[in-house]
N, C-alpha and C. Protein backbone atom coordinates (compact mmCIF):
# COMPACT_ATOMS: atom_id res chain seq x y z
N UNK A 1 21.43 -30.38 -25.51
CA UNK A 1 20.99 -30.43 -24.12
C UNK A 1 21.29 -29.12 -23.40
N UNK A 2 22.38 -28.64 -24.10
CA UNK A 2 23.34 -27.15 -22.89
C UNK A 2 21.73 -26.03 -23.30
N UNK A 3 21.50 -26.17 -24.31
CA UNK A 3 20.56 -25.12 -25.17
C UNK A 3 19.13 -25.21 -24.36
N UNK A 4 18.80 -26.37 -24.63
CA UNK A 4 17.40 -26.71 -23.26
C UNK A 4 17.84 -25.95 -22.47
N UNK A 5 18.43 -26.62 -21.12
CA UNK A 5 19.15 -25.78 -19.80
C UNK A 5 18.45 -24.35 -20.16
N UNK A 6 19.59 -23.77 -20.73
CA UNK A 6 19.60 -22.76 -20.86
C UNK A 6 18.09 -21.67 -21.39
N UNK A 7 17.48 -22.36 -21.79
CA UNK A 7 16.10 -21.96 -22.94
C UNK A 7 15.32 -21.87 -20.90
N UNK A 8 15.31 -23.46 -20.55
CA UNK A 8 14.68 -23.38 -19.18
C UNK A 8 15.05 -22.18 -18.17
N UNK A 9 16.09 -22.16 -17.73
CA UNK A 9 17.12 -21.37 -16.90
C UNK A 9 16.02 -20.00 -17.34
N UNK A 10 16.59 -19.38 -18.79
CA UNK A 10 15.95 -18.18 -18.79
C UNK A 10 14.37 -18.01 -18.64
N UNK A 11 13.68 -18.99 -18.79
CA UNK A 11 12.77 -18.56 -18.75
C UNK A 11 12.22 -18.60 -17.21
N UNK A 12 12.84 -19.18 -16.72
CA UNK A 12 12.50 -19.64 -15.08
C UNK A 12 12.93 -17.98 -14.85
N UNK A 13 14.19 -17.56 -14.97
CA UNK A 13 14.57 -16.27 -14.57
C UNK A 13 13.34 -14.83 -15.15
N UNK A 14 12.79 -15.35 -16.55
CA UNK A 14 12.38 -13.93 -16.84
C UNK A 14 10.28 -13.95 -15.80
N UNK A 15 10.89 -15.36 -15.63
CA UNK A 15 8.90 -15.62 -15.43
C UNK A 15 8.79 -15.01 -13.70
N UNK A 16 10.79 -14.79 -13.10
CA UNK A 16 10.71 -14.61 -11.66
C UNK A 16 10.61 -13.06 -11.42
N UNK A 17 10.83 -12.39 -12.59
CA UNK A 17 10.79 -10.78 -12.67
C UNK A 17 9.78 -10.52 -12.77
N UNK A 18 8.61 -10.77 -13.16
CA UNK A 18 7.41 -10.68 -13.49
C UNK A 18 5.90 -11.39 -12.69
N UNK A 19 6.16 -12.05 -11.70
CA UNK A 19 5.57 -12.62 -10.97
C UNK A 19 4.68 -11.30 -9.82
N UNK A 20 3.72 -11.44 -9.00
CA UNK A 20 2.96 -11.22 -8.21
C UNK A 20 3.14 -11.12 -6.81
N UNK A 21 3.43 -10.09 -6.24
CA UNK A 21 3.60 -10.46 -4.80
C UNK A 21 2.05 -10.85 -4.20
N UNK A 22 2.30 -11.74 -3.59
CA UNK A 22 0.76 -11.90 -3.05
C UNK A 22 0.70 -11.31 -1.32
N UNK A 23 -0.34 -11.02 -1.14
CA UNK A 23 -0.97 -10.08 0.14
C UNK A 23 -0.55 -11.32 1.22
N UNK A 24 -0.29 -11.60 2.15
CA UNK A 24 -0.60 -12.00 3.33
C UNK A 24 -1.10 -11.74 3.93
N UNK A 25 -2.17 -12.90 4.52
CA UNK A 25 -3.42 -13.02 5.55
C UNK A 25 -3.79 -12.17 6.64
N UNK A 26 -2.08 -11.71 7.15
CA UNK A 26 -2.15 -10.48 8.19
C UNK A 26 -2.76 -9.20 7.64
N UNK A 27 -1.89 -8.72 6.54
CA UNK A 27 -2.73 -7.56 5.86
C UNK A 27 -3.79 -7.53 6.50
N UNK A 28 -5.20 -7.66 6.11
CA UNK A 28 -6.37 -8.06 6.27
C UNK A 28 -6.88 -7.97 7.63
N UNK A 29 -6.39 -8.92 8.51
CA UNK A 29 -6.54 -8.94 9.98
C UNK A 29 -6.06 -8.12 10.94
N UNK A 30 -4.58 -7.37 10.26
CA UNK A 30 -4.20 -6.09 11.03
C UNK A 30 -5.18 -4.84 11.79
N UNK A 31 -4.79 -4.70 12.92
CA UNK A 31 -5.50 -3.18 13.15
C UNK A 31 -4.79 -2.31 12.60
N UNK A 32 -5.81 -1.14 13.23
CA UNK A 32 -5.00 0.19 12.49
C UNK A 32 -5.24 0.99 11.21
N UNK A 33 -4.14 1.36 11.03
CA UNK A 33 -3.63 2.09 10.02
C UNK A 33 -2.41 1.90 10.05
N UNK A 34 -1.76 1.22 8.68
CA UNK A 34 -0.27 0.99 8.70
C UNK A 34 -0.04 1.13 6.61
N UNK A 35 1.25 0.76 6.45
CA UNK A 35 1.31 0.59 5.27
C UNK A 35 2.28 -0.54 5.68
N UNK A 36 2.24 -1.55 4.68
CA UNK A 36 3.21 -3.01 4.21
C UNK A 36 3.69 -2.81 3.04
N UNK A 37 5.20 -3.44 3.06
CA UNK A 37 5.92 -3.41 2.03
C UNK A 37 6.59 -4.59 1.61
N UNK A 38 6.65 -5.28 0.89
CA UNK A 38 7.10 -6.85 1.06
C UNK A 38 6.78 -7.49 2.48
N UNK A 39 5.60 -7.87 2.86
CA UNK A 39 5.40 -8.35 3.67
C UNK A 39 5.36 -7.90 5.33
N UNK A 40 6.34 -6.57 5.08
CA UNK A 40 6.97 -5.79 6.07
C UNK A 40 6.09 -4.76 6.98
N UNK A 41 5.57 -4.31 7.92
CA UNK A 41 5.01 -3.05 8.36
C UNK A 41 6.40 -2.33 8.11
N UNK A 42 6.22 -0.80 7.25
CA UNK A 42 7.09 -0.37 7.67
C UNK A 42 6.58 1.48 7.54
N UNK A 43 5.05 1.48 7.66
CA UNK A 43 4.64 2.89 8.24
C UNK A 43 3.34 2.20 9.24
N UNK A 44 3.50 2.62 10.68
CA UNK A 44 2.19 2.25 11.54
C UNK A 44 1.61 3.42 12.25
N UNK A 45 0.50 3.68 11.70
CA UNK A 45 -0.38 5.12 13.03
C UNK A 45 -0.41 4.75 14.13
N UNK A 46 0.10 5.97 14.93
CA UNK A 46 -0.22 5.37 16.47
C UNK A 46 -1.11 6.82 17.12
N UNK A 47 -2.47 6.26 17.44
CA UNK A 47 -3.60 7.57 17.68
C UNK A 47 -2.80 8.62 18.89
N UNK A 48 -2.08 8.06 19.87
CA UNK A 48 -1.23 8.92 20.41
C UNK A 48 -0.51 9.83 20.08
N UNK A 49 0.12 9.39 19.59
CA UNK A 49 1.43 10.39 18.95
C UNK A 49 1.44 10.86 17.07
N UNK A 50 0.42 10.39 16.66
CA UNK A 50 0.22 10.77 14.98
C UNK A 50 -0.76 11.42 14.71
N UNK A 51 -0.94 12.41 13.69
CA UNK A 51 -2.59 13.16 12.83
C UNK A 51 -2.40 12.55 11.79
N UNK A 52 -3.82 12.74 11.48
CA UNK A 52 -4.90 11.71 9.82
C UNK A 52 -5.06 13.07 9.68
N UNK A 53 -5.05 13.09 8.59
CA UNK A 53 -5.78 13.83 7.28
C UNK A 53 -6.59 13.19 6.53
N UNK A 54 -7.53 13.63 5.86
CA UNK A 54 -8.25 12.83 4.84
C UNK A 54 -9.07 14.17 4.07
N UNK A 55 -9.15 14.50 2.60
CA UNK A 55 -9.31 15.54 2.04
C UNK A 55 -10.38 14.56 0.76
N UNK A 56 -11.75 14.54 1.06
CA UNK A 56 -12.52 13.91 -0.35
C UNK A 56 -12.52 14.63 -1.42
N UNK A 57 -12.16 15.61 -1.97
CA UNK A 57 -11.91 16.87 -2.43
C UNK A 57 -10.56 16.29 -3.82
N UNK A 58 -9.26 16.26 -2.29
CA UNK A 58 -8.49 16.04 -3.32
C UNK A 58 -7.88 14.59 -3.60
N UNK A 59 -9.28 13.47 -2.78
CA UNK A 59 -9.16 12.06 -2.55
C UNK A 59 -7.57 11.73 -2.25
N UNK A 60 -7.56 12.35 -1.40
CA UNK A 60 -5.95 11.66 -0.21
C UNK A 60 -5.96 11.51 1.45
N UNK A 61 -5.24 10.67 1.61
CA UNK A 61 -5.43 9.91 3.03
C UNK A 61 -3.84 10.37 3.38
N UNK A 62 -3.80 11.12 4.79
CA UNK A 62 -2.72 11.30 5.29
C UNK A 62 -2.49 10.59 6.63
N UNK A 63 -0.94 10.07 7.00
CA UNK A 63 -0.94 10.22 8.47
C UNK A 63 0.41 10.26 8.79
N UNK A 64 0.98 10.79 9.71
CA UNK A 64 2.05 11.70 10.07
C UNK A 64 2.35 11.51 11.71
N UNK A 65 3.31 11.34 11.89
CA UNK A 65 3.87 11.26 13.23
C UNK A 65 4.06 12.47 13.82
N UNK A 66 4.05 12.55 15.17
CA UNK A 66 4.14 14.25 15.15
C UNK A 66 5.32 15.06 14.99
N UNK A 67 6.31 13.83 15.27
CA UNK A 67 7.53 14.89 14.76
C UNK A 67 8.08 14.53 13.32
N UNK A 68 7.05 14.05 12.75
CA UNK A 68 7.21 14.08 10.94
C UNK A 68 8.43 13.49 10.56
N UNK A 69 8.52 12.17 11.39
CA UNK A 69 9.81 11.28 10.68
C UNK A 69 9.41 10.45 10.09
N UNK A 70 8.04 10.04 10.59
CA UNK A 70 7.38 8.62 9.61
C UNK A 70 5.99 9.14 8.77
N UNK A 71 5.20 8.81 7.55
CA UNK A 71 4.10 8.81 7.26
C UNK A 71 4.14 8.24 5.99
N UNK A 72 2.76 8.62 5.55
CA UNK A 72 2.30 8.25 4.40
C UNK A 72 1.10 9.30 3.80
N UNK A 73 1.40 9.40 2.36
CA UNK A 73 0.09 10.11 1.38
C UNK A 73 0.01 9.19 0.43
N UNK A 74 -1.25 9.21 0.54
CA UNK A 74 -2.00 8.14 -0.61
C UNK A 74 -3.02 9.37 -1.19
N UNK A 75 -2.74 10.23 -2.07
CA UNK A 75 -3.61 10.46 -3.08
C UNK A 75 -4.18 9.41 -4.66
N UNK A 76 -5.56 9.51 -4.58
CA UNK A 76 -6.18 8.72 -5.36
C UNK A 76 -6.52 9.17 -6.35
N UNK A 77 -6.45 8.67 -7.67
CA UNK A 77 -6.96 9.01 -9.15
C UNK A 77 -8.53 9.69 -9.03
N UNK A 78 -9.17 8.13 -7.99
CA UNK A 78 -10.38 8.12 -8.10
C UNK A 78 -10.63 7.14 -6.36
N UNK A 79 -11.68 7.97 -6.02
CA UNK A 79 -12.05 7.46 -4.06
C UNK A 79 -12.51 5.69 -4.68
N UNK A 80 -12.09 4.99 -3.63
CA UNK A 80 -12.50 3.62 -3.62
C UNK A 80 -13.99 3.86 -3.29
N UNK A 81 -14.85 2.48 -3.99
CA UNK A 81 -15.81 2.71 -3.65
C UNK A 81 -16.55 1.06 -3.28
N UNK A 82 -16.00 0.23 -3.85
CA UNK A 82 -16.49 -1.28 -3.36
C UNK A 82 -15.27 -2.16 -3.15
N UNK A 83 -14.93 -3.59 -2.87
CA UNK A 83 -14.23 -3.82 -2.91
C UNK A 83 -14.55 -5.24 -4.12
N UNK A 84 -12.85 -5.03 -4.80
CA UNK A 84 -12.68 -5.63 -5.87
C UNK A 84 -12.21 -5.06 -6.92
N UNK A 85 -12.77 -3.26 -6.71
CA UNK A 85 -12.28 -2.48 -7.65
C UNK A 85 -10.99 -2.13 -7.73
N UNK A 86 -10.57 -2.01 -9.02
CA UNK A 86 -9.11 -1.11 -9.19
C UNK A 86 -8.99 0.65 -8.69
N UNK A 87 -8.12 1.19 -8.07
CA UNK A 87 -7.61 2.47 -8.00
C UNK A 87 -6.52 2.65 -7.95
N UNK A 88 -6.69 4.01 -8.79
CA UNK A 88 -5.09 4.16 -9.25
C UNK A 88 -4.37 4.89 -8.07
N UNK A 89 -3.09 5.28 -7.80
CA UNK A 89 -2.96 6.46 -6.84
C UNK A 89 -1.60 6.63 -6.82
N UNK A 90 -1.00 7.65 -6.45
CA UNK A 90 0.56 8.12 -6.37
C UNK A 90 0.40 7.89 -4.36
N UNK A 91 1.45 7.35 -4.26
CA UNK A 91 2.09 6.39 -2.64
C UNK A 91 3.34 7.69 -2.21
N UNK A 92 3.87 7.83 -1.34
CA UNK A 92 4.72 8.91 -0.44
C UNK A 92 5.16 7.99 1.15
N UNK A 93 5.99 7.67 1.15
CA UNK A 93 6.09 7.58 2.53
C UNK A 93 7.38 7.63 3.03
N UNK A 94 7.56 7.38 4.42
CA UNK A 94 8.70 7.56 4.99
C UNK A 94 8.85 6.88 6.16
N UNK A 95 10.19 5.98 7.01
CA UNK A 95 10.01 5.34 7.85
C UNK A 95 10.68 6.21 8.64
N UNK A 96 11.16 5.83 10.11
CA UNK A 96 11.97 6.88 11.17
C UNK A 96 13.57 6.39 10.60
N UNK A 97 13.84 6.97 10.47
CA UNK A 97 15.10 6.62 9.95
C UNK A 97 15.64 5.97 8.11
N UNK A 98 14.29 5.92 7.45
CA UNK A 98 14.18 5.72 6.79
C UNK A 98 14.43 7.04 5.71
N UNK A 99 14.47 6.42 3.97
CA UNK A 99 15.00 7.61 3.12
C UNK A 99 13.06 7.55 2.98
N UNK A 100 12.92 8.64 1.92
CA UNK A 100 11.52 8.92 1.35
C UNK A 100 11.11 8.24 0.55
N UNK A 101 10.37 7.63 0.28
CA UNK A 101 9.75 6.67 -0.75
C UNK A 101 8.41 7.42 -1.80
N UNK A 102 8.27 7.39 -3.35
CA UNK A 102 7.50 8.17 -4.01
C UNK A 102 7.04 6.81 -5.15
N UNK A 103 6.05 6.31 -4.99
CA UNK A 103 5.00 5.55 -6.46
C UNK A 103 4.31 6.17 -6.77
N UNK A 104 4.26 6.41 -8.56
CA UNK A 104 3.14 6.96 -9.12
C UNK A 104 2.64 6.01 -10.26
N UNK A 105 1.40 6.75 -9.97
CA UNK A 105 0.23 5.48 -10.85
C UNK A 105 0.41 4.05 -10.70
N UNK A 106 0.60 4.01 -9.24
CA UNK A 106 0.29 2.69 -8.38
C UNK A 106 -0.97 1.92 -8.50
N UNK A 107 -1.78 0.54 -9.34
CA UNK A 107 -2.72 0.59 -9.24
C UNK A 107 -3.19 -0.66 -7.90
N UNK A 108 -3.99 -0.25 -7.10
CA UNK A 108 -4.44 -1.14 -5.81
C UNK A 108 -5.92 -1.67 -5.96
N UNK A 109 -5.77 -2.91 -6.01
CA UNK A 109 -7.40 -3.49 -5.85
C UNK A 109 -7.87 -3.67 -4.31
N UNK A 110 -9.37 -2.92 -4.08
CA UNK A 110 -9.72 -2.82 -2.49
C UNK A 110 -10.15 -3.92 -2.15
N UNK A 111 -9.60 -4.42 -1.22
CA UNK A 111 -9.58 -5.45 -0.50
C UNK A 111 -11.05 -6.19 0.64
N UNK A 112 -11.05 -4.75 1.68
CA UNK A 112 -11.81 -4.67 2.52
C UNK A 112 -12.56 -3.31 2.90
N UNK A 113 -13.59 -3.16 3.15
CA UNK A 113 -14.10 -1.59 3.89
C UNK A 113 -14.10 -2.28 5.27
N UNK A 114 -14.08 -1.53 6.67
CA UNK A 114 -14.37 -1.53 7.63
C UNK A 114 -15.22 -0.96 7.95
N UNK A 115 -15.94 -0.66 9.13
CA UNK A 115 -17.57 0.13 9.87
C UNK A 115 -16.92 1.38 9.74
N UNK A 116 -15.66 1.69 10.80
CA UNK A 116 -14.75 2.67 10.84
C UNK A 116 -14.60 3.66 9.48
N UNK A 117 -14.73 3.28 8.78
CA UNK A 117 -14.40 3.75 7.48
C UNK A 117 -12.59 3.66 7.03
N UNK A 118 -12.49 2.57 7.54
CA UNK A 118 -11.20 2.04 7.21
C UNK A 118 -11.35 1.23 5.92
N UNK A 119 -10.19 1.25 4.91
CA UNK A 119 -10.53 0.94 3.93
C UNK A 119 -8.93 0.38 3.38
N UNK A 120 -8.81 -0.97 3.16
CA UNK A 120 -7.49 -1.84 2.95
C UNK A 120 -7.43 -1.77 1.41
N UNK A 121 -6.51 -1.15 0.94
CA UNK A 121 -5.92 -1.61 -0.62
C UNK A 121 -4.33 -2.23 -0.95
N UNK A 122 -4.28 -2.98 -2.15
CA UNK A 122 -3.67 -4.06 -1.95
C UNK A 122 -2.96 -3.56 -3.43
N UNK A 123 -1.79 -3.79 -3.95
CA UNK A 123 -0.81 -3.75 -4.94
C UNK A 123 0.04 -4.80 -5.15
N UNK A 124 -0.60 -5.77 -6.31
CA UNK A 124 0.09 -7.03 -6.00
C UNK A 124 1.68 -6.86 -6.88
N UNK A 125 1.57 -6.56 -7.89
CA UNK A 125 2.78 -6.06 -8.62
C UNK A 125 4.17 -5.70 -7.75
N UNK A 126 3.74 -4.63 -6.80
CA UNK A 126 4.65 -3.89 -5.79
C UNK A 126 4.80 -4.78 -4.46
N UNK A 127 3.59 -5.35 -4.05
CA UNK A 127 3.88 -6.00 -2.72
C UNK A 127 3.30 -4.80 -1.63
N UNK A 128 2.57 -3.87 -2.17
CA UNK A 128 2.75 -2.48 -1.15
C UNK A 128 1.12 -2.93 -0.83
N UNK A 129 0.91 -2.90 0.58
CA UNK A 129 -0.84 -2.48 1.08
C UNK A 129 -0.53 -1.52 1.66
N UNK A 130 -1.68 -0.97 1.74
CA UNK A 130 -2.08 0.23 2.61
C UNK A 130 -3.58 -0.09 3.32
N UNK A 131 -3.78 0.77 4.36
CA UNK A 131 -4.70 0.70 5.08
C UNK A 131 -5.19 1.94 5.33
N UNK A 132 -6.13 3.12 4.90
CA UNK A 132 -6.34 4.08 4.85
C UNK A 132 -7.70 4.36 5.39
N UNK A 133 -8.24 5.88 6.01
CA UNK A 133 -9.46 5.76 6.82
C UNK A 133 -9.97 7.10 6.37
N UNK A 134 -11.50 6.89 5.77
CA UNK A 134 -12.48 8.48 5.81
C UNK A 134 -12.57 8.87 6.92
N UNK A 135 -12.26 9.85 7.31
CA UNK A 135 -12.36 10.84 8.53
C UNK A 135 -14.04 11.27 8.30
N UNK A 136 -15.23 11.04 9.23
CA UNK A 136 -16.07 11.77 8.92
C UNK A 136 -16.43 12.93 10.21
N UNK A 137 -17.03 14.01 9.73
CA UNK A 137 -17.25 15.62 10.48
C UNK A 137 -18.51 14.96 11.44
């Protein structure tokens, strides 16, 4: 019986390391431009006080506070182009008070496009969304 337990126990434990963070509904419905982290906002653009970058060139989405305590770079393997698809991308960010944060070969399935050219990707593995926008000229 101790051996069951135990056979259960671990596998309950190895099946909890390996599990999915799933997106919440807000994601999705959020304005903006932000990034989520376990559920968390913990990078938000504010058009006041932050600059976007966006480079199709070297497919990366920037945005930066102006006194460069908070942001995020999302360079992409490859530009999103529908949603459903996989993209790969190396993640950068930083909160105000926060240390620096660096993912590489993050892969995000796109979620949503907006009119805006806002464009939601989702990392279920990590728990990480992002919300990123084509700047057009």
């Amino acid at each position: 019986m101790k051996k069951v337990l135990l056979i259960l126990l671990a596998s309950f434990l190895l099946g909890a390391c390996h599990h999915s963070k799933e997106m919440s509904p807000s994601f999705i419905k959020g304005d903006g431009l932000y990034l989520q982290s376990d559920g968390k906002t913990v990078v938000q653009y504010d058009p006041k006080t932050w600059q976007l970058g966006y480079s199709a060139a070297r497919k990366e989405f920037r945005a930066f506070s102006d006194d460069q305590s908070s942001y995020y770079i999302l360079t992409c393997h490859s530009l999103p182009e529908k949603v459903g698809e996989a993209v790969k991308a190396d993640l950068e960010w930083a909160s105000a008070g926060g240390s620096i944060r660096k993912e590489s070969g993050l892969s995000f399935t796109v979620k949503q496009f907006g009119d805006d050219g806002r464009i939601w990707l989702w990392n279920s593995k990590k728990g990480i969304g992002i919300v990123v926008q084509v700047l057009q000229k």
